[in-house]
N, C-alpha and C. Protein backbone atom coordinates (compact mmCIF):
# COMPACT_ATOMS: atom_id res chain seq x y z
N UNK A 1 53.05 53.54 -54.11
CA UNK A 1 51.86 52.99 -53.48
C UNK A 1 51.00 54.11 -52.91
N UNK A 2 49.65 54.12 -52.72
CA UNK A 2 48.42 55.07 -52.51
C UNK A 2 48.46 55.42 -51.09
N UNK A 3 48.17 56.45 -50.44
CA UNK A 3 47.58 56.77 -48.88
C UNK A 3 46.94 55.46 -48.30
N UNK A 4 47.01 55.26 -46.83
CA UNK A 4 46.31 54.63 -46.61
C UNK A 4 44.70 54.23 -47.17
N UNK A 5 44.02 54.63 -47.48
CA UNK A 5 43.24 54.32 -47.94
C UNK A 5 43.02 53.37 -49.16
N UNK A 6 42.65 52.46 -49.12
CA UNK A 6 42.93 51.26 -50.42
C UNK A 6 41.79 50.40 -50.89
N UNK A 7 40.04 50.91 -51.09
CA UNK A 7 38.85 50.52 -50.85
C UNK A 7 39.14 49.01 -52.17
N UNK A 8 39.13 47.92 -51.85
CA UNK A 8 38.86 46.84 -52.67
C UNK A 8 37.36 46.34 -53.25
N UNK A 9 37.90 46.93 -54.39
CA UNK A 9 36.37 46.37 -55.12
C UNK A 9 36.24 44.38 -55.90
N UNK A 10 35.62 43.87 -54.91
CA UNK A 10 35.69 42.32 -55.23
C UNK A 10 34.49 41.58 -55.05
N UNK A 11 34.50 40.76 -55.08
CA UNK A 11 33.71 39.69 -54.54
C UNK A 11 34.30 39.24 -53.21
N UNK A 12 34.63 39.82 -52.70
CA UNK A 12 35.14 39.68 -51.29
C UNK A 12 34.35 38.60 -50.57
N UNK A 13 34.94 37.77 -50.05
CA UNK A 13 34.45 36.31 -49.08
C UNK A 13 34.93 36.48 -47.82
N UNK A 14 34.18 35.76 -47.37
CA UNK A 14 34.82 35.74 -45.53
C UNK A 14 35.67 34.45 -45.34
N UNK A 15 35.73 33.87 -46.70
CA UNK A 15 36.71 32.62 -46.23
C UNK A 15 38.27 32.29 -46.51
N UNK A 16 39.13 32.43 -45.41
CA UNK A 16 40.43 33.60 -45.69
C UNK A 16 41.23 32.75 -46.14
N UNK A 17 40.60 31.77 -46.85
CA UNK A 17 41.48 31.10 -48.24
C UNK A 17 41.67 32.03 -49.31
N UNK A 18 40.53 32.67 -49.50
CA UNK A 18 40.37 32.99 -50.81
C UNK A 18 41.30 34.27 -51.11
N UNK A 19 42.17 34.44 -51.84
CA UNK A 19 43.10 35.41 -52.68
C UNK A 19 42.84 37.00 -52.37
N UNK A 20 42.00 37.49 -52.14
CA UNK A 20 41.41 38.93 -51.71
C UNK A 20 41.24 38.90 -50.71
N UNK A 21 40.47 38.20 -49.52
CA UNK A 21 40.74 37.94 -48.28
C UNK A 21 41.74 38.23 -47.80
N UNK A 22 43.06 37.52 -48.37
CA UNK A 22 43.87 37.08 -48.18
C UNK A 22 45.03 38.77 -47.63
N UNK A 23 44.84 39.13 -49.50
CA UNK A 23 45.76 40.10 -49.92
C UNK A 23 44.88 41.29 -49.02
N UNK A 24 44.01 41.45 -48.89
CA UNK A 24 43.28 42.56 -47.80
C UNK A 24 44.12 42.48 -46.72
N UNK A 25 44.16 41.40 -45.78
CA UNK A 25 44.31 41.20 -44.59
C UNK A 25 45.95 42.02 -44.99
N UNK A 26 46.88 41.06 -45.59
CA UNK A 26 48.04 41.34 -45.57
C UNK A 26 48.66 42.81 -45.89
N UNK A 27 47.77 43.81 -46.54
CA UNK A 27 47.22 45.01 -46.99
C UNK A 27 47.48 46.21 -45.64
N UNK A 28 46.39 45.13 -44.71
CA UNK A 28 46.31 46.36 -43.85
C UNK A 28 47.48 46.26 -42.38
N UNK A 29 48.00 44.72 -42.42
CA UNK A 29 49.58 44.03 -42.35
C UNK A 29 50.62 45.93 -42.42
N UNK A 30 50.66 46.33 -43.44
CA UNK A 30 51.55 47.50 -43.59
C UNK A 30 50.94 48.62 -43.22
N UNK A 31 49.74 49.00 -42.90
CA UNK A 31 48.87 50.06 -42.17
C UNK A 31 47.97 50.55 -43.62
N UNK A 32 47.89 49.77 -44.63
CA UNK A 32 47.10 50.40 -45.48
C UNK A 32 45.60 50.20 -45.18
N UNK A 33 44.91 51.18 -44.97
CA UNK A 33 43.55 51.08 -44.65
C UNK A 33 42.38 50.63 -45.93
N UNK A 34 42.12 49.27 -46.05
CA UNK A 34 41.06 48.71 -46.79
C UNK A 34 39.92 48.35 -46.87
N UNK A 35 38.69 48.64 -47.56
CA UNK A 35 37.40 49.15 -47.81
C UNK A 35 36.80 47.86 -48.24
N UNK A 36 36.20 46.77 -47.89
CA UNK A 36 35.77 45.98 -48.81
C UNK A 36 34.64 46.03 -49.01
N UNK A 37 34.52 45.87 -50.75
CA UNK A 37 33.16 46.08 -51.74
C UNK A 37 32.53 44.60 -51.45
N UNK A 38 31.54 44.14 -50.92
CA UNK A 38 30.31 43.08 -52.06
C UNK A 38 28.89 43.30 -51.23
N UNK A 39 28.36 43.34 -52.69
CA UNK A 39 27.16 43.73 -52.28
C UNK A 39 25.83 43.15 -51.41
N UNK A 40 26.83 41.65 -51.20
CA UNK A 40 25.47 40.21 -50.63
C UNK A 40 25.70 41.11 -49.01
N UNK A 41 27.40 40.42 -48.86
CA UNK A 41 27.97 41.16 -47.63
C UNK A 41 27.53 42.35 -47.00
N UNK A 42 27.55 43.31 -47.82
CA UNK A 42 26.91 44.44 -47.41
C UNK A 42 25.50 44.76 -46.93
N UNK A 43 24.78 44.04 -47.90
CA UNK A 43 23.13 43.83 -47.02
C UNK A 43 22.81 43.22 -45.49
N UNK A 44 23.90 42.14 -45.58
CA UNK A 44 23.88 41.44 -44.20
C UNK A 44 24.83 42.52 -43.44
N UNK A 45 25.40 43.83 -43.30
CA UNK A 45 25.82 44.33 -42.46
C UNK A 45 27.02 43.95 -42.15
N UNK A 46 27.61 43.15 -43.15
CA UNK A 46 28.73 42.14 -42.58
C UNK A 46 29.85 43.78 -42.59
N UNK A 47 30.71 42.76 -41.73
CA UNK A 47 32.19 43.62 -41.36
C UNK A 47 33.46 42.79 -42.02
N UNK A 48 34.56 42.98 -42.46
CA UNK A 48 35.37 42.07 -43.02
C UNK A 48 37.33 42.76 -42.19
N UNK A 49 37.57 41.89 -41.57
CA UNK A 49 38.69 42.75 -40.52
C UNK A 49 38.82 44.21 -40.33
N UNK A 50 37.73 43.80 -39.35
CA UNK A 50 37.53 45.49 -38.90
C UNK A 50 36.96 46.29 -39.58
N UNK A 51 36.57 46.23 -40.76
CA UNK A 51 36.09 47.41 -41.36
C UNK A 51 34.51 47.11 -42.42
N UNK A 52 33.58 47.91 -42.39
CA UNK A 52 32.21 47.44 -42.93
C UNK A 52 32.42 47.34 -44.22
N UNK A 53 31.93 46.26 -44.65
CA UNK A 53 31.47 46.22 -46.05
C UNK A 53 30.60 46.54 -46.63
N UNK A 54 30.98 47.78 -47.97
CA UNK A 54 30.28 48.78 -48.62
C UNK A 54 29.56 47.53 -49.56
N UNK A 55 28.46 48.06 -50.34
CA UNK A 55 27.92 47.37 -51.35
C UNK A 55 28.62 48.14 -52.93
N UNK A 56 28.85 48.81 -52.92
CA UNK A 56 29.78 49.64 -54.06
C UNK A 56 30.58 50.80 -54.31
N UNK A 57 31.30 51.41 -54.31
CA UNK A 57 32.44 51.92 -54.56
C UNK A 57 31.89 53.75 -53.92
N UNK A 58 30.24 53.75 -55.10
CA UNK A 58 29.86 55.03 -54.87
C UNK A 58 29.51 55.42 -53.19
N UNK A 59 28.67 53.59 -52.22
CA UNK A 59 28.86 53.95 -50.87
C UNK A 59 29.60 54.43 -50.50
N UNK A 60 31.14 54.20 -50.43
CA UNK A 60 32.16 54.71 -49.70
C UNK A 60 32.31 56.24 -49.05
N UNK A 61 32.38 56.24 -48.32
CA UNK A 61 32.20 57.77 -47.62
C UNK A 61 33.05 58.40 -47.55
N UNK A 62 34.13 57.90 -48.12
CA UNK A 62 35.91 58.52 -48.09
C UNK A 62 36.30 58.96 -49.06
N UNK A 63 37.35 59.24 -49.07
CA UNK A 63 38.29 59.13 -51.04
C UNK A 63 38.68 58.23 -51.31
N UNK A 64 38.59 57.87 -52.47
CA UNK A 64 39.13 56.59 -52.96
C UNK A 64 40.55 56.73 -53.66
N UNK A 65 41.40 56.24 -53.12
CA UNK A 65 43.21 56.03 -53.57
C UNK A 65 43.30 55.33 -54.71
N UNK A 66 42.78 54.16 -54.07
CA UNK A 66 43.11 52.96 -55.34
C UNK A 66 41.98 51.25 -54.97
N UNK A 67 41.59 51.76 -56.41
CA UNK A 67 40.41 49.89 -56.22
C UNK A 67 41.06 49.31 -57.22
N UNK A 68 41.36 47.98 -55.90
CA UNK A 68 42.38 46.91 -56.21
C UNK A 68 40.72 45.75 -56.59
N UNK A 69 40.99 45.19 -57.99
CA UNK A 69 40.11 44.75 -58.83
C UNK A 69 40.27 42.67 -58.47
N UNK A 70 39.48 42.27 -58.13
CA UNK A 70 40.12 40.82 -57.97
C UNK A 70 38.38 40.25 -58.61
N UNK A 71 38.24 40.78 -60.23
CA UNK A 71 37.39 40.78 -61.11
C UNK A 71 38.18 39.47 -62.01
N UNK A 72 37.04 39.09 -63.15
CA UNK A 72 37.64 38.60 -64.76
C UNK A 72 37.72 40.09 -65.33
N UNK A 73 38.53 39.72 -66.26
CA UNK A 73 39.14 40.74 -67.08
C UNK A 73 37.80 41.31 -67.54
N UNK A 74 37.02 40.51 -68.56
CA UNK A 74 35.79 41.31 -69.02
C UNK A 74 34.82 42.02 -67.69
N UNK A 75 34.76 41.76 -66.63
CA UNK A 75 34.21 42.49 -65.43
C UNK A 75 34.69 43.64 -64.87
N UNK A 76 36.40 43.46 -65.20
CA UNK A 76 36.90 44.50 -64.86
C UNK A 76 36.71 45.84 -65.60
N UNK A 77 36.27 46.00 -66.53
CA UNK A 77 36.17 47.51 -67.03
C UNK A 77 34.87 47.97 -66.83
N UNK A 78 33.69 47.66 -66.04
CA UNK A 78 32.58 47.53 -65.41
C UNK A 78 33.24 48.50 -63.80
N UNK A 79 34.20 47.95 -63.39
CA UNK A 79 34.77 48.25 -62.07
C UNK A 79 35.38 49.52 -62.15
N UNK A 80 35.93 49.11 -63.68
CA UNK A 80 37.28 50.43 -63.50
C UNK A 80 36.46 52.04 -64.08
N UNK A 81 35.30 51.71 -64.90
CA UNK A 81 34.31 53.00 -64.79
C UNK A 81 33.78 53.34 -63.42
N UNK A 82 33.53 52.11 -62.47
CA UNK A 82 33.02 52.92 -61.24
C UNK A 82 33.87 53.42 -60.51
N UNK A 83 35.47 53.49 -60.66
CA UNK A 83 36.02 54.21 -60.21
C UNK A 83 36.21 55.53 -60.85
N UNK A 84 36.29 55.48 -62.31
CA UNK A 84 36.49 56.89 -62.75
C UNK A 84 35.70 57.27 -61.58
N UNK A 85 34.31 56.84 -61.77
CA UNK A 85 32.86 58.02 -61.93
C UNK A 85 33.25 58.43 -60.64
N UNK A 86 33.59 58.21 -59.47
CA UNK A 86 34.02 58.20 -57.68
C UNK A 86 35.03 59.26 -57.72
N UNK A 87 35.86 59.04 -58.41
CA UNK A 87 37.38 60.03 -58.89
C UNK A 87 38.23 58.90 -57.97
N UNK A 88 38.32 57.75 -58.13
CA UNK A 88 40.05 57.08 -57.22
C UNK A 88 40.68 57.45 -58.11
N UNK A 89 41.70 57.74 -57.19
CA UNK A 89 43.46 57.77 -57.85
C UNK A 89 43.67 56.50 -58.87
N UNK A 90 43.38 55.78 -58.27
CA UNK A 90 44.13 54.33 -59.45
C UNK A 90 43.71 53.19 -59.11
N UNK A 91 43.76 52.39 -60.13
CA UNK A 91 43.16 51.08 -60.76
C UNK A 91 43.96 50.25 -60.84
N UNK A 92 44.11 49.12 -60.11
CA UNK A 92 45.06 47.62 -59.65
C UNK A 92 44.22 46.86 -60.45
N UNK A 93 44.33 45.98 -61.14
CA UNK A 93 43.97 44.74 -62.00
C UNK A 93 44.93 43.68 -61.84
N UNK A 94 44.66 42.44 -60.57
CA UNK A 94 45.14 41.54 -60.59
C UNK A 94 45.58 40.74 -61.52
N UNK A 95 46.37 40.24 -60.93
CA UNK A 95 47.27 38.88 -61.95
C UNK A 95 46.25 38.18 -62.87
N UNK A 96 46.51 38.32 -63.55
CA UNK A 96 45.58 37.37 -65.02
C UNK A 96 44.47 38.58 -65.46
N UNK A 97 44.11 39.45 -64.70
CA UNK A 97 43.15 40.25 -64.80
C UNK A 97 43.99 41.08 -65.95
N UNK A 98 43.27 41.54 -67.18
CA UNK A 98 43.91 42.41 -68.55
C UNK A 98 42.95 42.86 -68.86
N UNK A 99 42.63 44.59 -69.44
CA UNK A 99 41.58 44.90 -69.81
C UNK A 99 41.93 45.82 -70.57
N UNK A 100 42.91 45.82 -71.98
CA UNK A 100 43.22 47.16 -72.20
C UNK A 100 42.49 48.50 -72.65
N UNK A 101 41.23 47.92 -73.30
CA UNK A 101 40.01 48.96 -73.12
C UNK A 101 39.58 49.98 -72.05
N UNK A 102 39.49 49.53 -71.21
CA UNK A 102 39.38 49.40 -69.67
C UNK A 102 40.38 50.60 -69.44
N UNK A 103 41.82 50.14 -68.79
CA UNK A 103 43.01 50.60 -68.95
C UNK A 103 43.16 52.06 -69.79
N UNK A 104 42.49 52.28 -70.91
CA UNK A 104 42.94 53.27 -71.59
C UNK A 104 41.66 54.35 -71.04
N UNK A 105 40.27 53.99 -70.50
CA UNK A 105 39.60 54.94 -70.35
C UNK A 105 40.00 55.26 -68.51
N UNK A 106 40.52 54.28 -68.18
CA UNK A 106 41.11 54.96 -66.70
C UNK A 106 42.40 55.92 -66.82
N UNK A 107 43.49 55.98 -67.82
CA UNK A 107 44.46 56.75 -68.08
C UNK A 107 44.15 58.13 -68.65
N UNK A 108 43.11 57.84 -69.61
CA UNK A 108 42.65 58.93 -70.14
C UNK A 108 41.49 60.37 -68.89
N UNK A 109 40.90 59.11 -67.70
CA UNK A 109 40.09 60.14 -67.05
C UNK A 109 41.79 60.53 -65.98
N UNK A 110 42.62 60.43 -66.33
CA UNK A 110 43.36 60.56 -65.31
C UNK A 110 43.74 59.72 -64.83
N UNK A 111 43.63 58.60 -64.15
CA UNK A 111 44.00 57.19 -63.09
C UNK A 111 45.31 56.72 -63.65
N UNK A 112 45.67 56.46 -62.55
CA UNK A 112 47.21 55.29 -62.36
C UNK A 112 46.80 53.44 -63.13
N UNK A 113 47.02 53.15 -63.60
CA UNK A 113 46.52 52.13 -64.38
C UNK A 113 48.04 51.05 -63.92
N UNK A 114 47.24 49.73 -62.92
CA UNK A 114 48.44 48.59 -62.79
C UNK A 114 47.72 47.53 -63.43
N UNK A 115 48.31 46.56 -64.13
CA UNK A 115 47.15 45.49 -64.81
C UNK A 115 48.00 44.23 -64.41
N UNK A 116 47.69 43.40 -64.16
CA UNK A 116 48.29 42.31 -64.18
C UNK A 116 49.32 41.54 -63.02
N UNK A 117 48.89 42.40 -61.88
CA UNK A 117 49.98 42.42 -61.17
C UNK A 117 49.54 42.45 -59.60
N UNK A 118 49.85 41.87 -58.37
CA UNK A 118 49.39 42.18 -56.93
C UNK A 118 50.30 43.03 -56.12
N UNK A 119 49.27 43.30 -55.34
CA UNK A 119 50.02 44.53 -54.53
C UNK A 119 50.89 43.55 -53.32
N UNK A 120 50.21 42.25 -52.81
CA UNK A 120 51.22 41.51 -52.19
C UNK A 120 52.50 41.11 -52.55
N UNK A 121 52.51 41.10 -53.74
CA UNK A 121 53.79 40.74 -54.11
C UNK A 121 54.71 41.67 -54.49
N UNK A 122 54.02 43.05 -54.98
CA UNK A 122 54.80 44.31 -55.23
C UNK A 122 55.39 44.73 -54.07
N UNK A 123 54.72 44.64 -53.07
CA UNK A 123 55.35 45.17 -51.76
C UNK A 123 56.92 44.78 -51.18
N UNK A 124 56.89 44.09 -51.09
CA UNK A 124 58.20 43.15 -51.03
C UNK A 124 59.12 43.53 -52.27
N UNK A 125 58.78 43.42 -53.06
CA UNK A 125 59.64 43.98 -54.72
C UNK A 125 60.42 45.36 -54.53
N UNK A 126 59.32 45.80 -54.18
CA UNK A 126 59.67 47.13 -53.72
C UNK A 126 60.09 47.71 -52.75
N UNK A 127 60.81 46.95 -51.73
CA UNK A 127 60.64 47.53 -50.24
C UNK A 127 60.23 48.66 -50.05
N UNK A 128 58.56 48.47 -50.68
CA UNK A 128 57.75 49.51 -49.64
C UNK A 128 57.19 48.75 -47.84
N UNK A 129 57.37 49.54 -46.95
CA UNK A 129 56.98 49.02 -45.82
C UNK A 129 55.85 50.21 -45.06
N UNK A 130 55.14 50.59 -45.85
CA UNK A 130 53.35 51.05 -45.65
C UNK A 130 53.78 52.60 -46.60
N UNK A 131 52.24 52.96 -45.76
CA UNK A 131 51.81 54.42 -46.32
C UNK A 131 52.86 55.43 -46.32
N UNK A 132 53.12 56.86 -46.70
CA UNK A 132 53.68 57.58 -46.17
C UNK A 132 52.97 58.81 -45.58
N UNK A 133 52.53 58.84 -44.31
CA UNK A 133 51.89 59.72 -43.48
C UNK A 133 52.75 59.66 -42.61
């Protein structure tokens, strides 16, 4: 798992039903520090637990570890170039989310490539219990 730092590129909602909400909150639950992307959000200045919401990946003022994708598959390789172009470490593609196009130009610039899979549920799988700093 990545440094604290964990900028989520989504359609991020403020309504903490929704699956990214969700997995954010529980995210930063282990001390992982998360970035949330949308761009409506971001105009309105909005904040999303504690932390401002960027309008895209290139805002971010940090390094990017890993953008956790809670895209459709065809959207996702749209996402996973704006991470090359940033330099993150690696590319999460949620459950149902598949892009192997996608996938092969994030391996090839370098990136950690997860497809298909959440970090909420890896965590536990893995007894990882946070960052290592």
């Amino acid at each position: 798992f990545p440094p604290p730092l964990h900028p989520h590129k989504q359609n991020i909602r403020k309504k903490p039903e929704r699956a990214s909400n969700y997995v954010m909150h529980y995210l930063q639950s282990f001390g992982y520090r998360v970035i949330p992307i949308n761009p409506v959000l971001a105009k309105k200045n909005e904040s999303l637990h504690n932390e401002k919401v960027y309008s895209s990946l290139e805002d971010v003022p940090l390094s990017i570890d890993m953008v956790d994708i809670f895209r459709n598959s065809n959207d996702a390789g749209g996402v996973v170039d704006e991470a090359i172009a940033v330099g993150a470490k690696s590319v999460w593609l949620q459950i149902g989310v598949v892009n192997e196009e996608a996938a092969k130009r994030a391996n090839e610039a370098g990136l950690m490539v997860v497809m298909d899979a959440c970090p909420k549920m890896e965590i536990p799988r893995l007894g990882v219990d946070g960052p290592d700093e």
